[in-house]
C-alpha atoms as a PDB file:
ATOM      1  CA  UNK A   1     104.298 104.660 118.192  1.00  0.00           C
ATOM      2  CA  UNK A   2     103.565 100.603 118.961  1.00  0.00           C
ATOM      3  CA  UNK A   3     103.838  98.519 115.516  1.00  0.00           C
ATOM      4  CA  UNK A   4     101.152  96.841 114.227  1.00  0.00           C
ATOM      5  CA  UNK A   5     101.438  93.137 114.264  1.00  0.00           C
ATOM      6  CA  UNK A   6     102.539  91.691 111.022  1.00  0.00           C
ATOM      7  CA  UNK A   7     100.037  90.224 108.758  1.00  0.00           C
ATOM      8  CA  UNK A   8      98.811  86.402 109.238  1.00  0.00           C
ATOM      9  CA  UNK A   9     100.440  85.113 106.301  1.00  0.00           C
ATOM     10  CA  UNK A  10      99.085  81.619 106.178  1.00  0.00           C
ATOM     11  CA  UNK A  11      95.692  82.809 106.591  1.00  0.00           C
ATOM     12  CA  UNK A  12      95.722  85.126 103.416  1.00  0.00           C
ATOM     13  CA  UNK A  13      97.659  82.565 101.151  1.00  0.00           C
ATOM     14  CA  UNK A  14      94.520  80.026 102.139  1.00  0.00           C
ATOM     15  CA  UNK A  15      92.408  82.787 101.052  1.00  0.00           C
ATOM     16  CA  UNK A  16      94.250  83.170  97.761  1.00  0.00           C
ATOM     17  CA  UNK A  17      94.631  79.011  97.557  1.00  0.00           C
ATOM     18  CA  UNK A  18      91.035  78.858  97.565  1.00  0.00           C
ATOM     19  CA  UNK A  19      90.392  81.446  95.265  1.00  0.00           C
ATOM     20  CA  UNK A  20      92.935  81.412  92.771  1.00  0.00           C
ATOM     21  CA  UNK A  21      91.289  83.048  89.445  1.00  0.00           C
ATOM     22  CA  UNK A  22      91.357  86.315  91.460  1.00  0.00           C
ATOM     23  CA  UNK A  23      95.259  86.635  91.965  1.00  0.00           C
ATOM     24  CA  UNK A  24      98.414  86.458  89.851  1.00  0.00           C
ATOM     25  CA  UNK A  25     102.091  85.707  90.354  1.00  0.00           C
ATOM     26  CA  UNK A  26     104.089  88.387  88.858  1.00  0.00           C
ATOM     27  CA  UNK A  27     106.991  86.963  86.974  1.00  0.00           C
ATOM     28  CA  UNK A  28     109.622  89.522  87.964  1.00  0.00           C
ATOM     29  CA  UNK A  29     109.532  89.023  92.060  1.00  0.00           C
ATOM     30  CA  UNK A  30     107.219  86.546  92.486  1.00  0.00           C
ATOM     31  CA  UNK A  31     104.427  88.503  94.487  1.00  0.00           C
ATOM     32  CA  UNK A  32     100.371  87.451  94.090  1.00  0.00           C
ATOM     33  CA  UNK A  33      98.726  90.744  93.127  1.00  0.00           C
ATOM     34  CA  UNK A  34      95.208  90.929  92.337  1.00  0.00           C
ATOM     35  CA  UNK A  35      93.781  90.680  88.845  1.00  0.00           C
ATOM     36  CA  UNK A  36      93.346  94.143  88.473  1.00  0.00           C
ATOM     37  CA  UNK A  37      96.889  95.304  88.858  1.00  0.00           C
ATOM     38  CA  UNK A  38      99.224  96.111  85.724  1.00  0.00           C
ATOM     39  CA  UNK A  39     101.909  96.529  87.379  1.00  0.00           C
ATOM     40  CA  UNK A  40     103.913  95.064  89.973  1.00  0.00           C
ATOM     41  CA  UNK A  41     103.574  97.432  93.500  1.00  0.00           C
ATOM     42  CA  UNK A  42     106.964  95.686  94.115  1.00  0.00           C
ATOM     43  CA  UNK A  43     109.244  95.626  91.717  1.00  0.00           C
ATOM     44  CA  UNK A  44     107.194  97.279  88.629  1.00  0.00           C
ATOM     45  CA  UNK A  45     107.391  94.400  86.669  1.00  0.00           C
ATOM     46  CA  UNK A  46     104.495  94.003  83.968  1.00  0.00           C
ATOM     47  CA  UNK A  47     104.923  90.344  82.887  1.00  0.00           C
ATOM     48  CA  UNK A  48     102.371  88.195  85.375  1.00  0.00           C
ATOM     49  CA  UNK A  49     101.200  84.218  84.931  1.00  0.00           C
ATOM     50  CA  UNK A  50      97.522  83.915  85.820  1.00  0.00           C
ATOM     51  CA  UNK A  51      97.153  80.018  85.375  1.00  0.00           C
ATOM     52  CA  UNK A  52      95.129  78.881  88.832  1.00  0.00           C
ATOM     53  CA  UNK A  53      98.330  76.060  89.819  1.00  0.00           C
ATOM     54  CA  UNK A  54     101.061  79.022  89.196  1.00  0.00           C
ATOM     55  CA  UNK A  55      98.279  81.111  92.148  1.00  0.00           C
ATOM     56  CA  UNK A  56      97.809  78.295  94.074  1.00  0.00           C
ATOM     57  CA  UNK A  57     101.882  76.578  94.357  1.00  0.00           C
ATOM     58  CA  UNK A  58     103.200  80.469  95.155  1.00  0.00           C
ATOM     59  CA  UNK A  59     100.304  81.348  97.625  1.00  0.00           C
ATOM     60  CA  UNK A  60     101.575  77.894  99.439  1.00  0.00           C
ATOM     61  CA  UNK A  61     104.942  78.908  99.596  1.00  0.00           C
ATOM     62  CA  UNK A  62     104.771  82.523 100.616  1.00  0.00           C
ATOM     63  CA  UNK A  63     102.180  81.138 103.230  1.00  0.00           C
ATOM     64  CA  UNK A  64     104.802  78.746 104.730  1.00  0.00           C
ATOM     65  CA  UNK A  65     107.178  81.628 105.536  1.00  0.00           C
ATOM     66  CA  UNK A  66     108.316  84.961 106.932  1.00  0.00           C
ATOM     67  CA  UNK A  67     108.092  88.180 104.636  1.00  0.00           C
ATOM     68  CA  UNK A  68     111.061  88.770 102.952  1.00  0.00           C
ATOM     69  CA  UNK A  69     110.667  91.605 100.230  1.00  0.00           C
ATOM     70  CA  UNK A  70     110.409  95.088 101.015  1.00  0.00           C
ATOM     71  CA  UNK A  71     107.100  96.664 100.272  1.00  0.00           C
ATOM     72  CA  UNK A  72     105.606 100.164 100.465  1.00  0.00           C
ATOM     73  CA  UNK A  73     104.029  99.733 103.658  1.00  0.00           C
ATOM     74  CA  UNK A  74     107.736  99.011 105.219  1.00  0.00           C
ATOM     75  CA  UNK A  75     108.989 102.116 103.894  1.00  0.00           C
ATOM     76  CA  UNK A  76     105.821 104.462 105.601  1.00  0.00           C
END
């Protein structure tokens, strides 16, 4: 079974950058979830800062490199 090519990263943290009142950083691993999620799909945190620079400074950062974290999609 091929893999599927791993997400373009820069191109989703632009998305984010540009809309930042729909994400949040969560404060325990430093993912951007959407608004809607109470807890963390990462590391189950429930402590998140919503403030548009916090969005916008992490969604540059992740952008500018490789995945690191494990998610549930690596463990399918």
């Amino acid at each position: 079974m091929p893999e599927s090519s791993p997400p373009n990263r820069a191109a989703a943290a632009a998305k984010i950058a540009a809309n930042p009142a729909g994400y949040k950083v969560c404060e325990g691993c430093d993912s951007i979830v959407g608004n809607a999620t109470a807890i963390c799909p990462n590391c189950h945190s429930f402590r998140f800062d919503a403030s548009a620079e916090r969005v916008t400074i992490q969604a540059k950062i992740l952008g500018a490199r490789e995945q690191t974290s494990v998610t549930a999609s690596d463990l399918s």
